[in-house]
PDB file of N, CA and C in Angstrom:
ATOM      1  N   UNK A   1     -53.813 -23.989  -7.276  1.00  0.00           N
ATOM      2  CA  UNK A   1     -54.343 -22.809  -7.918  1.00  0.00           C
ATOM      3  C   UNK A   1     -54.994 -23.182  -9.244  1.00  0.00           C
ATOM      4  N   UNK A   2     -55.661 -22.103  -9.703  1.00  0.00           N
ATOM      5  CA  UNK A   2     -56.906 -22.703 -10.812  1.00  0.00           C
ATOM      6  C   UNK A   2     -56.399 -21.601 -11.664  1.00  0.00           C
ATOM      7  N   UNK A   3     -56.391 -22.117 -13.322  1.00  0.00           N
ATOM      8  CA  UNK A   3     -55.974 -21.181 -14.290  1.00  0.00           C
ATOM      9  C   UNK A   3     -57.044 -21.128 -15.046  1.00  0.00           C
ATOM     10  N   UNK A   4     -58.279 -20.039 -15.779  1.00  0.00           N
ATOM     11  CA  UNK A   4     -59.396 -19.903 -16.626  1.00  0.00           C
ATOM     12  C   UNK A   4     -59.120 -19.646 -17.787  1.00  0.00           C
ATOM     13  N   UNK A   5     -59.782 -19.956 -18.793  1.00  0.00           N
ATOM     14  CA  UNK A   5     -60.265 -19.149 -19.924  1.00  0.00           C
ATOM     15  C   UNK A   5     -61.258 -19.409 -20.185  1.00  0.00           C
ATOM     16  N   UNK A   6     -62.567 -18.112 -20.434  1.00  0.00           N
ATOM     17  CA  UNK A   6     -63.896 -18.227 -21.351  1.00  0.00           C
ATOM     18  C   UNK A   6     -63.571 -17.694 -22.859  1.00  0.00           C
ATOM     19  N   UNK A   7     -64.380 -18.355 -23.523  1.00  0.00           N
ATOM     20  CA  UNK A   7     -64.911 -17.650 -24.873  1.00  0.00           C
ATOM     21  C   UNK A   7     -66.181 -17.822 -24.855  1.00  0.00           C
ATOM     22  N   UNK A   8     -66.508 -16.212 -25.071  1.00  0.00           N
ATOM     23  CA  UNK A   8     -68.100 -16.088 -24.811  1.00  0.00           C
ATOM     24  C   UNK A   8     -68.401 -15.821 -26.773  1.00  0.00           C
ATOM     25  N   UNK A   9     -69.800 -16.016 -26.381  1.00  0.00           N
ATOM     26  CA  UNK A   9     -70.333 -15.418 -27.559  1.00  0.00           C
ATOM     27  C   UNK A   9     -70.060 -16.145 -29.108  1.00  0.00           C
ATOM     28  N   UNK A  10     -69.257 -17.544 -28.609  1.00  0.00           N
ATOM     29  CA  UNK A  10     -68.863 -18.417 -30.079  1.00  0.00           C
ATOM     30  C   UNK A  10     -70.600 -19.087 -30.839  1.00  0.00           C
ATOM     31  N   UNK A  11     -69.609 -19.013 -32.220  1.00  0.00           N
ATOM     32  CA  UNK A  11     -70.965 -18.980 -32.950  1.00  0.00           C
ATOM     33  C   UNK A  11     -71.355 -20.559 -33.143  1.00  0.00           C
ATOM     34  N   UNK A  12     -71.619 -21.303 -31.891  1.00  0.00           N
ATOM     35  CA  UNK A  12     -72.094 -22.841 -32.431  1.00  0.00           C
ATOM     36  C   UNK A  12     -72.981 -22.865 -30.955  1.00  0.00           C
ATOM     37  N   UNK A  13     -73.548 -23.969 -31.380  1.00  0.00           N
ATOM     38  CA  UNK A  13     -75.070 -24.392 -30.346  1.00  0.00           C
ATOM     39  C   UNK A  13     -74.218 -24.885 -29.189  1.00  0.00           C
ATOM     40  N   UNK A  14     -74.653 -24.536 -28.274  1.00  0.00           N
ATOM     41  CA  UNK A  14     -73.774 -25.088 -26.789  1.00  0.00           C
ATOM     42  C   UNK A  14     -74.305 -26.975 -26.773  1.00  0.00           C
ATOM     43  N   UNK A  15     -75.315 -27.388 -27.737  1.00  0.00           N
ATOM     44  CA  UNK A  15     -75.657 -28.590 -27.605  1.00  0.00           C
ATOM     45  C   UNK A  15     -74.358 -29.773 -28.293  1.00  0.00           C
ATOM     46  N   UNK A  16     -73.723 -28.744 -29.557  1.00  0.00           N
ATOM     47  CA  UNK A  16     -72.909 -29.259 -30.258  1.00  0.00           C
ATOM     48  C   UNK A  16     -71.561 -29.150 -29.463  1.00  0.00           C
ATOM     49  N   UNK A  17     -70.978 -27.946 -28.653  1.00  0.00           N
ATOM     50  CA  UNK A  17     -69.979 -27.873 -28.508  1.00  0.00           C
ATOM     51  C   UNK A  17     -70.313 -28.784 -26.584  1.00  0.00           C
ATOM     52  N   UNK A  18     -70.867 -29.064 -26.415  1.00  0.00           N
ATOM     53  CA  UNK A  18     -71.240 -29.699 -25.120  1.00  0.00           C
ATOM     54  C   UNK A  18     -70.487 -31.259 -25.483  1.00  0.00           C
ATOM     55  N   UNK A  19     -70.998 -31.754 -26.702  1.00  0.00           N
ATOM     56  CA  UNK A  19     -70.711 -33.302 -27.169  1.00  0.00           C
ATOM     57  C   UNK A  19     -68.915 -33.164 -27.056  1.00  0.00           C
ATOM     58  N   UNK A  20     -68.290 -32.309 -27.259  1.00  0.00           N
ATOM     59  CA  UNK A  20     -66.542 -32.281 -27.664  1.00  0.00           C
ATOM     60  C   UNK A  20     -66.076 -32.135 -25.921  1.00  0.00           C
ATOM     61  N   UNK A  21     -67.166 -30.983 -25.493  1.00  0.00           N
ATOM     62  CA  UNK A  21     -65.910 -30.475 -23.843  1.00  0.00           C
ATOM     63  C   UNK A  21     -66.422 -32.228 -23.125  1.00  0.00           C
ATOM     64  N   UNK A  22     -66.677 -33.061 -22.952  1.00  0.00           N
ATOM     65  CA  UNK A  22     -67.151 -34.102 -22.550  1.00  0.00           C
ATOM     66  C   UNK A  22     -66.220 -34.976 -22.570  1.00  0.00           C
ATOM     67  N   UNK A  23     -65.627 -34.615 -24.117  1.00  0.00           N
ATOM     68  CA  UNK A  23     -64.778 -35.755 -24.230  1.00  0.00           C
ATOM     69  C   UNK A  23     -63.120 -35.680 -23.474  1.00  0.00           C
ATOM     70  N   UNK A  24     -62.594 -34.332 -22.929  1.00  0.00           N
ATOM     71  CA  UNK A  24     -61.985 -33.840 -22.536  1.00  0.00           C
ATOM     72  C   UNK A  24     -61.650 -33.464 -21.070  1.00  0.00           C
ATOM     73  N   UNK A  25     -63.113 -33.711 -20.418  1.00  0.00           N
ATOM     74  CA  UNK A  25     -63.115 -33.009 -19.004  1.00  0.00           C
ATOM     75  C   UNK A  25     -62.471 -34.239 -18.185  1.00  0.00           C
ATOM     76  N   UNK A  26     -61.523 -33.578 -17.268  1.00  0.00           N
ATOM     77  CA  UNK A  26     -60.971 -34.574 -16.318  1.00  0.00           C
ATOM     78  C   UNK A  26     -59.451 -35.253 -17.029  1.00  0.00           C
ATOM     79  N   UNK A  27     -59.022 -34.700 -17.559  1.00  0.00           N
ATOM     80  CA  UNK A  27     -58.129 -35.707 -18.597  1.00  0.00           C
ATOM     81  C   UNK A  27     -56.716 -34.260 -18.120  1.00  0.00           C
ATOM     82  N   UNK A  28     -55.643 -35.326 -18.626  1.00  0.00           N
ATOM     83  CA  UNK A  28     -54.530 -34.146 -18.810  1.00  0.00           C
ATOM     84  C   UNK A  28     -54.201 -33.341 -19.657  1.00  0.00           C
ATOM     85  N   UNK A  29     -54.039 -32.097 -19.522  1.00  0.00           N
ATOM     86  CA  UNK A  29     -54.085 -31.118 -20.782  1.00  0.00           C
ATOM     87  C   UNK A  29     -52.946 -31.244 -22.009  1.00  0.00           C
ATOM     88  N   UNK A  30     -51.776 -32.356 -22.425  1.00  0.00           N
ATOM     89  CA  UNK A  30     -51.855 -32.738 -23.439  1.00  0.00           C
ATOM     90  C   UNK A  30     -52.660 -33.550 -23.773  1.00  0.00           C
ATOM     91  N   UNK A  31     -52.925 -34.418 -22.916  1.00  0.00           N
ATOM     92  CA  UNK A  31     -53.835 -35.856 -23.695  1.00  0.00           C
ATOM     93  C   UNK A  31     -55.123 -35.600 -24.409  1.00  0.00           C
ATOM     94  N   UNK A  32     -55.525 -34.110 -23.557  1.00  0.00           N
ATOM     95  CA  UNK A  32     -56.970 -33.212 -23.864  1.00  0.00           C
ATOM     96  C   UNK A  32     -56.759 -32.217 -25.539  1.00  0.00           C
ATOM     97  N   UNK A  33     -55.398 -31.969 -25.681  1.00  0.00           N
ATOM     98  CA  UNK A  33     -54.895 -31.373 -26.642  1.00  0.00           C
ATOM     99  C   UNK A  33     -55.098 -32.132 -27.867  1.00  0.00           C
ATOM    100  N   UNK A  34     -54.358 -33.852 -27.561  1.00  0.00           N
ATOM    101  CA  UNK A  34     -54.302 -34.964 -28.868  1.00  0.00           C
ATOM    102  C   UNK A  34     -55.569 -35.114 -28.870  1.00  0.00           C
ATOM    103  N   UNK A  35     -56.742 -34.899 -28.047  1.00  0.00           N
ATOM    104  CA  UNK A  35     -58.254 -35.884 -28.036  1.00  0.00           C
ATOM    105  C   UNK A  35     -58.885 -34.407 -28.979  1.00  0.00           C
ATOM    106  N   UNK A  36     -58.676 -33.593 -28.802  1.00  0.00           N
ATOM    107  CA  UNK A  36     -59.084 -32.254 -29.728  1.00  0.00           C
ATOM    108  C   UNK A  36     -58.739 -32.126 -31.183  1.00  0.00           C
ATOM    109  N   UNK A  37     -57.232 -32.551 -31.602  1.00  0.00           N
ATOM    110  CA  UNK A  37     -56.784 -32.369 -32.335  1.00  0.00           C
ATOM    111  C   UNK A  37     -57.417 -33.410 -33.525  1.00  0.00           C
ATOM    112  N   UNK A  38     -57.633 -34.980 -32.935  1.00  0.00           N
ATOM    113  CA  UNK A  38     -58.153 -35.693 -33.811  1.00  0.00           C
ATOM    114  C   UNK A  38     -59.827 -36.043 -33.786  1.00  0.00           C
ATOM    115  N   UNK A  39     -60.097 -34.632 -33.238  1.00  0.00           N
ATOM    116  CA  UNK A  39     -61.730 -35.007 -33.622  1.00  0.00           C
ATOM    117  C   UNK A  39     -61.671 -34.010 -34.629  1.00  0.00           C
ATOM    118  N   UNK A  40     -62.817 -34.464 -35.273  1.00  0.00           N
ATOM    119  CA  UNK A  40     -63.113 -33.931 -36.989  1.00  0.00           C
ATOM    120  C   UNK A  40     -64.636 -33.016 -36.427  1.00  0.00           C
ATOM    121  N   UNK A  41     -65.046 -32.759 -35.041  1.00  0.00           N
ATOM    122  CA  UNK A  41     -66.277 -31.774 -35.419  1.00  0.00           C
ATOM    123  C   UNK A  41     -65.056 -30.364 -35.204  1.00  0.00           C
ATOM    124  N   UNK A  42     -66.082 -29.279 -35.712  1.00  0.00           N
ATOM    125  CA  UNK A  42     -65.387 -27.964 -36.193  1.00  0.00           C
ATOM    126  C   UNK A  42     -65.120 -27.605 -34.884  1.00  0.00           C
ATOM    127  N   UNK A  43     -65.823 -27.639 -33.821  1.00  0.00           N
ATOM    128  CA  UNK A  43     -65.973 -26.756 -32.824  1.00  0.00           C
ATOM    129  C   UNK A  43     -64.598 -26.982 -32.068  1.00  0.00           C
ATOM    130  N   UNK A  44     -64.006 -28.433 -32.102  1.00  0.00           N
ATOM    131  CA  UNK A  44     -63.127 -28.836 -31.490  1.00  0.00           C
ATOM    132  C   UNK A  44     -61.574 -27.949 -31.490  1.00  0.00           C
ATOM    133  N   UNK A  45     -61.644 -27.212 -32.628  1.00  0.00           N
ATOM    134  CA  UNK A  45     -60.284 -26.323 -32.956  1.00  0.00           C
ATOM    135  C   UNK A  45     -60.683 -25.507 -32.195  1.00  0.00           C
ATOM    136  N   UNK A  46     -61.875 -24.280 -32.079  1.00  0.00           N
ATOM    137  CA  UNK A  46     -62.306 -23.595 -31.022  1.00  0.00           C
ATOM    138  C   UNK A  46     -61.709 -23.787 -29.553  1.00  0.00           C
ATOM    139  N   UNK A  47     -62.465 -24.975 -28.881  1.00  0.00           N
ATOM    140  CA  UNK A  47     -61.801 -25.399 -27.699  1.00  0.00           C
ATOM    141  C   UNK A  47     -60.423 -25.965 -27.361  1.00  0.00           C
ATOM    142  N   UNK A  48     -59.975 -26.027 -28.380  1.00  0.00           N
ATOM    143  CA  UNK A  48     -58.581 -26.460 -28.454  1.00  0.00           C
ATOM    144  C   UNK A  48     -57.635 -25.156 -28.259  1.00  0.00           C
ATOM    145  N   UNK A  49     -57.879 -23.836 -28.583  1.00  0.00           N
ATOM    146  CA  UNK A  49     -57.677 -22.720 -28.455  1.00  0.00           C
ATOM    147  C   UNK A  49     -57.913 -22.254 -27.029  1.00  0.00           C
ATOM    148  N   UNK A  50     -59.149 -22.330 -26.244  1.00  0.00           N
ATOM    149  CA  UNK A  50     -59.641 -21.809 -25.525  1.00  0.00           C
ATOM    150  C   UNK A  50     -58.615 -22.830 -24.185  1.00  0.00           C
ATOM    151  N   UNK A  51     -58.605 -24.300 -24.476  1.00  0.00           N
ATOM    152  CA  UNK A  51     -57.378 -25.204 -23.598  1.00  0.00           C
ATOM    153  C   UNK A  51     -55.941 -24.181 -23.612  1.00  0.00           C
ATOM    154  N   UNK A  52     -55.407 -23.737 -24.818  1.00  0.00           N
ATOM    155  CA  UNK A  52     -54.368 -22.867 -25.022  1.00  0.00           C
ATOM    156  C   UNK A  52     -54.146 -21.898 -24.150  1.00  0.00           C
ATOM    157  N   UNK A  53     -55.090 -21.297 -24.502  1.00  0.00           N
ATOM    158  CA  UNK A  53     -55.355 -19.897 -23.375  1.00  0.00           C
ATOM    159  C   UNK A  53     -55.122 -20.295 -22.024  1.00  0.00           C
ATOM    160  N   UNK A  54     -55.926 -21.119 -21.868  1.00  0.00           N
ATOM    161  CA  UNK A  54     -55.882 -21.232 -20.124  1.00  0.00           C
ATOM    162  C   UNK A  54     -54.338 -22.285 -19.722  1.00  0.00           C
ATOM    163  N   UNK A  55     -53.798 -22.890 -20.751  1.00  0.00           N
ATOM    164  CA  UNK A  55     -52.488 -23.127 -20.579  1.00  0.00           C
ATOM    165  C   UNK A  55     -51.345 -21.882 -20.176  1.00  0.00           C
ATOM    166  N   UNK A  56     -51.583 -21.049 -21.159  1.00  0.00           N
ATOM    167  CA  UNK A  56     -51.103 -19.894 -21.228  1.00  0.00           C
ATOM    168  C   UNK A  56     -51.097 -19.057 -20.434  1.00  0.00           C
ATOM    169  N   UNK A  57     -52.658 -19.195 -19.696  1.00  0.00           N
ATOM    170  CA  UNK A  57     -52.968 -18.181 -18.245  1.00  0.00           C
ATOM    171  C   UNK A  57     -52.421 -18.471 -17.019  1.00  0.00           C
ATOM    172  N   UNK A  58     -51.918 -20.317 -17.218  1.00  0.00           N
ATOM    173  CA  UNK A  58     -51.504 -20.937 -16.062  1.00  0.00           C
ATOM    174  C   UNK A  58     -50.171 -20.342 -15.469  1.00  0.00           C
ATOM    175  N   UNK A  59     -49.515 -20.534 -16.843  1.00  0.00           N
ATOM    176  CA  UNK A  59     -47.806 -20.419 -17.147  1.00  0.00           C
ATOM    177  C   UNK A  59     -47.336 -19.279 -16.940  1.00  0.00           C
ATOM    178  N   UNK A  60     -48.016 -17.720 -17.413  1.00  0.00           N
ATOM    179  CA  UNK A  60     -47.869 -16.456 -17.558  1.00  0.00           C
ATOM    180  C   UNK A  60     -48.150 -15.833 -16.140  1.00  0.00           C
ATOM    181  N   UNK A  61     -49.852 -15.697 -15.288  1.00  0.00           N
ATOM    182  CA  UNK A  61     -50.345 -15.311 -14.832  1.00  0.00           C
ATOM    183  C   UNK A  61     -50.159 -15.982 -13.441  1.00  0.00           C
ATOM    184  N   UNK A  62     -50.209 -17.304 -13.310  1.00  0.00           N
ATOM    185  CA  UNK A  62     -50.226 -18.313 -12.221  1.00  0.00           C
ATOM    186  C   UNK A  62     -49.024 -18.455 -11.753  1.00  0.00           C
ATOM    187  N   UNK A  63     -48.014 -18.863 -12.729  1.00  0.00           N
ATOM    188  CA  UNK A  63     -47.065 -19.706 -13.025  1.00  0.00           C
ATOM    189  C   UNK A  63     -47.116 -20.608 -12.413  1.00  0.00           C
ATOM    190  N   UNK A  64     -47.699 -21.928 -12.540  1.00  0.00           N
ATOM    191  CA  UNK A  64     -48.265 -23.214 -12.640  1.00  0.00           C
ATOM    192  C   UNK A  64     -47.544 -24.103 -13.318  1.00  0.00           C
ATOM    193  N   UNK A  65     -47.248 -25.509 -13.134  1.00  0.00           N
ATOM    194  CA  UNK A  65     -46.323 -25.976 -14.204  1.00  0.00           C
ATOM    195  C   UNK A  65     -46.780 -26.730 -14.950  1.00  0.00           C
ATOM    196  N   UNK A  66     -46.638 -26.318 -16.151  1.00  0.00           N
ATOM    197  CA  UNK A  66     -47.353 -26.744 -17.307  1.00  0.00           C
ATOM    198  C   UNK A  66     -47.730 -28.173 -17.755  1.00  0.00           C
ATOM    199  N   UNK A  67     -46.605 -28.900 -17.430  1.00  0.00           N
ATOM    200  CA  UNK A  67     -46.958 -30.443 -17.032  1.00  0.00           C
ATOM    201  C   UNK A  67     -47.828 -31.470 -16.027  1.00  0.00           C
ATOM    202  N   UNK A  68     -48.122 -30.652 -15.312  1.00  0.00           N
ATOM    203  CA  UNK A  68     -48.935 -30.899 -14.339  1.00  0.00           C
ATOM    204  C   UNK A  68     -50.399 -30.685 -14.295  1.00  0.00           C
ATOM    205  N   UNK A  69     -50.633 -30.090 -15.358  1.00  0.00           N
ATOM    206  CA  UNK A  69     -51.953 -29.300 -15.512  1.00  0.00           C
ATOM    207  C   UNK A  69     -53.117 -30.570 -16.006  1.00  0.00           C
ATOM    208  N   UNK A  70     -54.448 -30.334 -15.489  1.00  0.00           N
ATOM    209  CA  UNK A  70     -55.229 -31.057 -16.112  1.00  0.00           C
ATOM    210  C   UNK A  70     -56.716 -30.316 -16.038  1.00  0.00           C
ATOM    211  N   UNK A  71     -57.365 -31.025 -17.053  1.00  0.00           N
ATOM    212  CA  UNK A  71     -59.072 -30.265 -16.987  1.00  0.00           C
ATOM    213  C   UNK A  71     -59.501 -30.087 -16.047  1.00  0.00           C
ATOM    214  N   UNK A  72     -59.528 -29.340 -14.654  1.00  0.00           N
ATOM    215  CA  UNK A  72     -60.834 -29.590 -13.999  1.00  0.00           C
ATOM    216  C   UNK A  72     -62.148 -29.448 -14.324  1.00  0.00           C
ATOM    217  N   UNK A  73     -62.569 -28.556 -14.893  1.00  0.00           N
ATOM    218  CA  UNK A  73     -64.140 -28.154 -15.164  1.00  0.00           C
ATOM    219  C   UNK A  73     -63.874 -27.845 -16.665  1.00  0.00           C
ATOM    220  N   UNK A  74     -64.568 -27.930 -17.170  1.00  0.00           N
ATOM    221  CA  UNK A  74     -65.058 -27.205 -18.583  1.00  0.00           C
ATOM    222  C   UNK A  74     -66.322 -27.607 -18.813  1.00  0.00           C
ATOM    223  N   UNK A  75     -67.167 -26.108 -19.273  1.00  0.00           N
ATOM    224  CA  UNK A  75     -68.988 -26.429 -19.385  1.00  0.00           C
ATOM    225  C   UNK A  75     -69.378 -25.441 -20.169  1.00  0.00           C
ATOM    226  N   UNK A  76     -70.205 -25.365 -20.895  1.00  0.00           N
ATOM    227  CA  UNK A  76     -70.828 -24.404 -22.046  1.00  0.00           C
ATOM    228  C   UNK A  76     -71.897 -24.529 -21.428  1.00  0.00           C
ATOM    229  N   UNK A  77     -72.721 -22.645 -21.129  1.00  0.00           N
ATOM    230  CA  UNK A  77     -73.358 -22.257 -21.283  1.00  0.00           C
ATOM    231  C   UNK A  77     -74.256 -21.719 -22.672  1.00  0.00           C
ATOM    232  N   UNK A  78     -75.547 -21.387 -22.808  1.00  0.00           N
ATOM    233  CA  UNK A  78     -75.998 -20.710 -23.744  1.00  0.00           C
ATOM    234  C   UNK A  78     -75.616 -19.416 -23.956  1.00  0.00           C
ATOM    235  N   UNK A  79     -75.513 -18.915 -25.017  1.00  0.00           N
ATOM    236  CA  UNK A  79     -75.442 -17.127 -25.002  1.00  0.00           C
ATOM    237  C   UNK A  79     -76.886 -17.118 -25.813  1.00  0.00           C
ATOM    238  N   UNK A  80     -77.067 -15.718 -26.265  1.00  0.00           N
ATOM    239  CA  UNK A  80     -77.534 -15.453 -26.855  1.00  0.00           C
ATOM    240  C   UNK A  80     -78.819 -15.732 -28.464  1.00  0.00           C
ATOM    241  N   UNK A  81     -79.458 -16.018 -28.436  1.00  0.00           N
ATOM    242  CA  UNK A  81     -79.806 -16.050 -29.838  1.00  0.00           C
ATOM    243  C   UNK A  81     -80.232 -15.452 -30.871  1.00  0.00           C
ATOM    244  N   UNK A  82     -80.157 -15.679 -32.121  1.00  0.00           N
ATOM    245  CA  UNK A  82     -80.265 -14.852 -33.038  1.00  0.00           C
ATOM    246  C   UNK A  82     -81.288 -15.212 -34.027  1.00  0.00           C
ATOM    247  N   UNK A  83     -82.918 -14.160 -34.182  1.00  0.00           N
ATOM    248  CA  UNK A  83     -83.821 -14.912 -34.535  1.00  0.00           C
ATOM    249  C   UNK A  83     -83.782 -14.337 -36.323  1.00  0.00           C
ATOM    250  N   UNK A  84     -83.841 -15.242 -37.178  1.00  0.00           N
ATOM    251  CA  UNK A  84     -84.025 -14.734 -38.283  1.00  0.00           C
ATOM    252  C   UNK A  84     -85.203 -15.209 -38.954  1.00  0.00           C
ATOM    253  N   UNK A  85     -85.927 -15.061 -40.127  1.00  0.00           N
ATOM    254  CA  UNK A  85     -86.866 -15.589 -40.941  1.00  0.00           C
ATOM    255  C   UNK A  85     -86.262 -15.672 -42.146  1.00  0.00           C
ATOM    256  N   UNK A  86     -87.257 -17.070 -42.352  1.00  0.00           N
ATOM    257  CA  UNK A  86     -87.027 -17.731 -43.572  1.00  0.00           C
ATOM    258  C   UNK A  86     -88.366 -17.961 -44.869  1.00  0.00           C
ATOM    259  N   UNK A  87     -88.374 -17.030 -45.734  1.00  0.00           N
ATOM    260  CA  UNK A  87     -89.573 -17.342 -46.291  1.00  0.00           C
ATOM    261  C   UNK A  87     -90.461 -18.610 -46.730  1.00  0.00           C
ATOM    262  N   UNK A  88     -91.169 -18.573 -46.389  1.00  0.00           N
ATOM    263  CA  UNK A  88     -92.533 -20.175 -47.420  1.00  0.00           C
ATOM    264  C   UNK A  88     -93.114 -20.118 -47.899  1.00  0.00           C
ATOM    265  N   UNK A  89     -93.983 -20.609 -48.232  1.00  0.00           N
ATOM    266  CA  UNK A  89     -94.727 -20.587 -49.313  1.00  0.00           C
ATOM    267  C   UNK A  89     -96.276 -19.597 -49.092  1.00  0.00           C
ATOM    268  N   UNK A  90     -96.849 -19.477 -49.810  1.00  0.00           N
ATOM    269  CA  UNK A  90     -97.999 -18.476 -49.494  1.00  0.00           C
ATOM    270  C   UNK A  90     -97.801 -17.596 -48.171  1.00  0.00           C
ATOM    271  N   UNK A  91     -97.118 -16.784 -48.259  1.00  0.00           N
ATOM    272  CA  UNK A  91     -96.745 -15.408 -47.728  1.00  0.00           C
ATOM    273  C   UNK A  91     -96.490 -16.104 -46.251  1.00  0.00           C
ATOM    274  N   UNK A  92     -96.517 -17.328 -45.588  1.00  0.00           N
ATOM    275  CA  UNK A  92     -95.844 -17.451 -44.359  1.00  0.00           C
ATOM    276  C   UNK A  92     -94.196 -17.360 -44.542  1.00  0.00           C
ATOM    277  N   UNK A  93     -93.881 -17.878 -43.073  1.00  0.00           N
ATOM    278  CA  UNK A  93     -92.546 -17.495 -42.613  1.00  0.00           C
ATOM    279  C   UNK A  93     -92.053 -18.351 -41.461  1.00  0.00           C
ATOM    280  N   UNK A  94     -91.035 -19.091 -41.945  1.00  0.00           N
ATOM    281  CA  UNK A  94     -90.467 -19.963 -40.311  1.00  0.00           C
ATOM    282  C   UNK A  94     -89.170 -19.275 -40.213  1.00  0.00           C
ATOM    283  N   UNK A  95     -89.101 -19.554 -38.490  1.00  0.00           N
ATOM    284  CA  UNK A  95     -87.874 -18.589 -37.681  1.00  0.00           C
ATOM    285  C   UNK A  95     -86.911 -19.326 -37.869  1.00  0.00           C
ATOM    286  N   UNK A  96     -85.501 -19.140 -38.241  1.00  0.00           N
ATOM    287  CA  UNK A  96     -84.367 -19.939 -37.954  1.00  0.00           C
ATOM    288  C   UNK A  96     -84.201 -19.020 -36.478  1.00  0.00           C
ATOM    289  N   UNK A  97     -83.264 -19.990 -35.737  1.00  0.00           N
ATOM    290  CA  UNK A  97     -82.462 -19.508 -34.569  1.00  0.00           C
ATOM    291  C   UNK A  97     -81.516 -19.715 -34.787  1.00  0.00           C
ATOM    292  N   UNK A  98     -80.477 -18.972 -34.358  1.00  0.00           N
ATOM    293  CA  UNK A  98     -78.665 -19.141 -34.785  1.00  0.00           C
ATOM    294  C   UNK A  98     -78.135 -18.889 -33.329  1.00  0.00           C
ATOM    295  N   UNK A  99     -78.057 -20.223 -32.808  1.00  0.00           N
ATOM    296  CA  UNK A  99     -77.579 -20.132 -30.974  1.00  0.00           C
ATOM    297  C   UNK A  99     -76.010 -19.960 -31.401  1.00  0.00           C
ATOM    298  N   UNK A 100     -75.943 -18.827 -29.361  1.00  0.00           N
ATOM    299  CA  UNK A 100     -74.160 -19.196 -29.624  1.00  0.00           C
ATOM    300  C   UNK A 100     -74.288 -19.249 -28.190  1.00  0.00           C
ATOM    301  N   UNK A 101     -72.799 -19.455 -27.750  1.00  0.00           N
ATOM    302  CA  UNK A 101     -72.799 -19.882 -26.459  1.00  0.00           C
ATOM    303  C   UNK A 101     -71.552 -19.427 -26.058  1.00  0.00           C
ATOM    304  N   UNK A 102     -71.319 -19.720 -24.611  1.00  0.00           N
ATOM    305  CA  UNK A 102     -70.023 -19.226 -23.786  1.00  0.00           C
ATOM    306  C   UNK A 102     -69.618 -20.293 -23.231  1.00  0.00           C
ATOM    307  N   UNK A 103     -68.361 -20.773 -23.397  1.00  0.00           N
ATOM    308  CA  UNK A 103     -67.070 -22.305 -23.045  1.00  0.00           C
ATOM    309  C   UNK A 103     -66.372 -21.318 -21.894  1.00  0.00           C
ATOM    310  N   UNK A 104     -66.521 -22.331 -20.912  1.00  0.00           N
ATOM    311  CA  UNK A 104     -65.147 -21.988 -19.648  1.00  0.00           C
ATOM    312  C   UNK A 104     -64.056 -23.146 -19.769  1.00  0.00           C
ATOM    313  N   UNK A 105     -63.237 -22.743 -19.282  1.00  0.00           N
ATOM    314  CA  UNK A 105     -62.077 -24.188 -19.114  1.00  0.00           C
ATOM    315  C   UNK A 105     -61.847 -23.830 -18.078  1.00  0.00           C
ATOM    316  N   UNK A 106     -61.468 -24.329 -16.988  1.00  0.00           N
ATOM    317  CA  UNK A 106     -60.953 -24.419 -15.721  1.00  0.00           C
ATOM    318  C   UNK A 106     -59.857 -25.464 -15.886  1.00  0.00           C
ATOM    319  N   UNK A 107     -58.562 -25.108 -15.388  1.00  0.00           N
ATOM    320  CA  UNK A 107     -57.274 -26.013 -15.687  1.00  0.00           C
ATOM    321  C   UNK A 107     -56.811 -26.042 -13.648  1.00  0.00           C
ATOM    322  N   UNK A 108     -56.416 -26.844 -13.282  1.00  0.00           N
ATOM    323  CA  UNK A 108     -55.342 -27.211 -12.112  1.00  0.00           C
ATOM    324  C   UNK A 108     -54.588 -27.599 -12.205  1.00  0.00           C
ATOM    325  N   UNK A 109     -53.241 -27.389 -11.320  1.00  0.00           N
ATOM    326  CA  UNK A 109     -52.164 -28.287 -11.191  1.00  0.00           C
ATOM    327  C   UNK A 109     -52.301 -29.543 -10.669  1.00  0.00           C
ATOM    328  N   UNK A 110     -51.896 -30.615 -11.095  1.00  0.00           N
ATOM    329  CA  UNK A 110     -52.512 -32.132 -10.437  1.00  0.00           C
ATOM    330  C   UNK A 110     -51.707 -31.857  -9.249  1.00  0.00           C
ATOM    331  N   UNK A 111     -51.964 -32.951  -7.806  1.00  0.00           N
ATOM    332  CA  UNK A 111     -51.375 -33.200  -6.783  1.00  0.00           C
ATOM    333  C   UNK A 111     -51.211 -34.525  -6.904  1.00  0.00           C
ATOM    334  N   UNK A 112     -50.090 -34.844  -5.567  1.00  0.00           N
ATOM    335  CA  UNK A 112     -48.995 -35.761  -5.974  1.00  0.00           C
ATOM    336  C   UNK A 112     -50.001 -37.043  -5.764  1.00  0.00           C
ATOM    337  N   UNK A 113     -51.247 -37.131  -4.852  1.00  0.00           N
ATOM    338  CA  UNK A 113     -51.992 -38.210  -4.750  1.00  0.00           C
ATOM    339  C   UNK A 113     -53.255 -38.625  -5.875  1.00  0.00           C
ATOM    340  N   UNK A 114     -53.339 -37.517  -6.367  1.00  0.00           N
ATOM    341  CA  UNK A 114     -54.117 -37.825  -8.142  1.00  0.00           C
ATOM    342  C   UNK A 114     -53.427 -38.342  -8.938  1.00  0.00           C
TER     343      UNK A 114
END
């Protein structure tokens, strides 16, 4: 059985938070926990939360055993963007974009031949 959590709508570029779920996918969900905990980009506490959840969804909702659990999937999509302007010089104007995006985690129970 498969345990989820999304967070949609987080406020970082799916390009940035793409580099962290990478480092994580396929791994066991403590080892995925310590590999989160000691990376220094921001986003990583985010997904470290969102691993939580779907720990949480396993244990509560599934009841799955928590030791057994490992990444199957995790992938960021784009959400939304947010166009703003930035003034320049002689009355022009450049656009910032402020991307956010939506993280899935997909968690399984390992089997005895994995």
């Amino acid at each position: 059985m498969e345990a989820k959590a999304v967070l949609k709508y987080a406020s970082v570029s799916p390009q940035k938070a793409r580099l962290v779920v990478d480092l994580i996918r396929g791994k066991m969900v403590d080892e995925a926990l310590a590999t989160l905990d000691l990376n220094t980009k921001a986003v990583s506490k985010v997904i470290s939360t969102i691993v939580q959840s779907a720990v949480a969804n396993a244990e509560n909702t599934k009841e799955l055993d928590i030791d057994k659990l490992y990444v199957k999937r995790v992938f960021v999509d784009a959400g939304p963007t947010q166009k703003r302007m930035r003034p320049r010089a002689m009355g022009r104007g450049n656009q910032i974009l402020k991307r956010s995006s939506h993280i899935t985690v997909v968690l399984e129970e390992q089997q005895k031949g994995r």
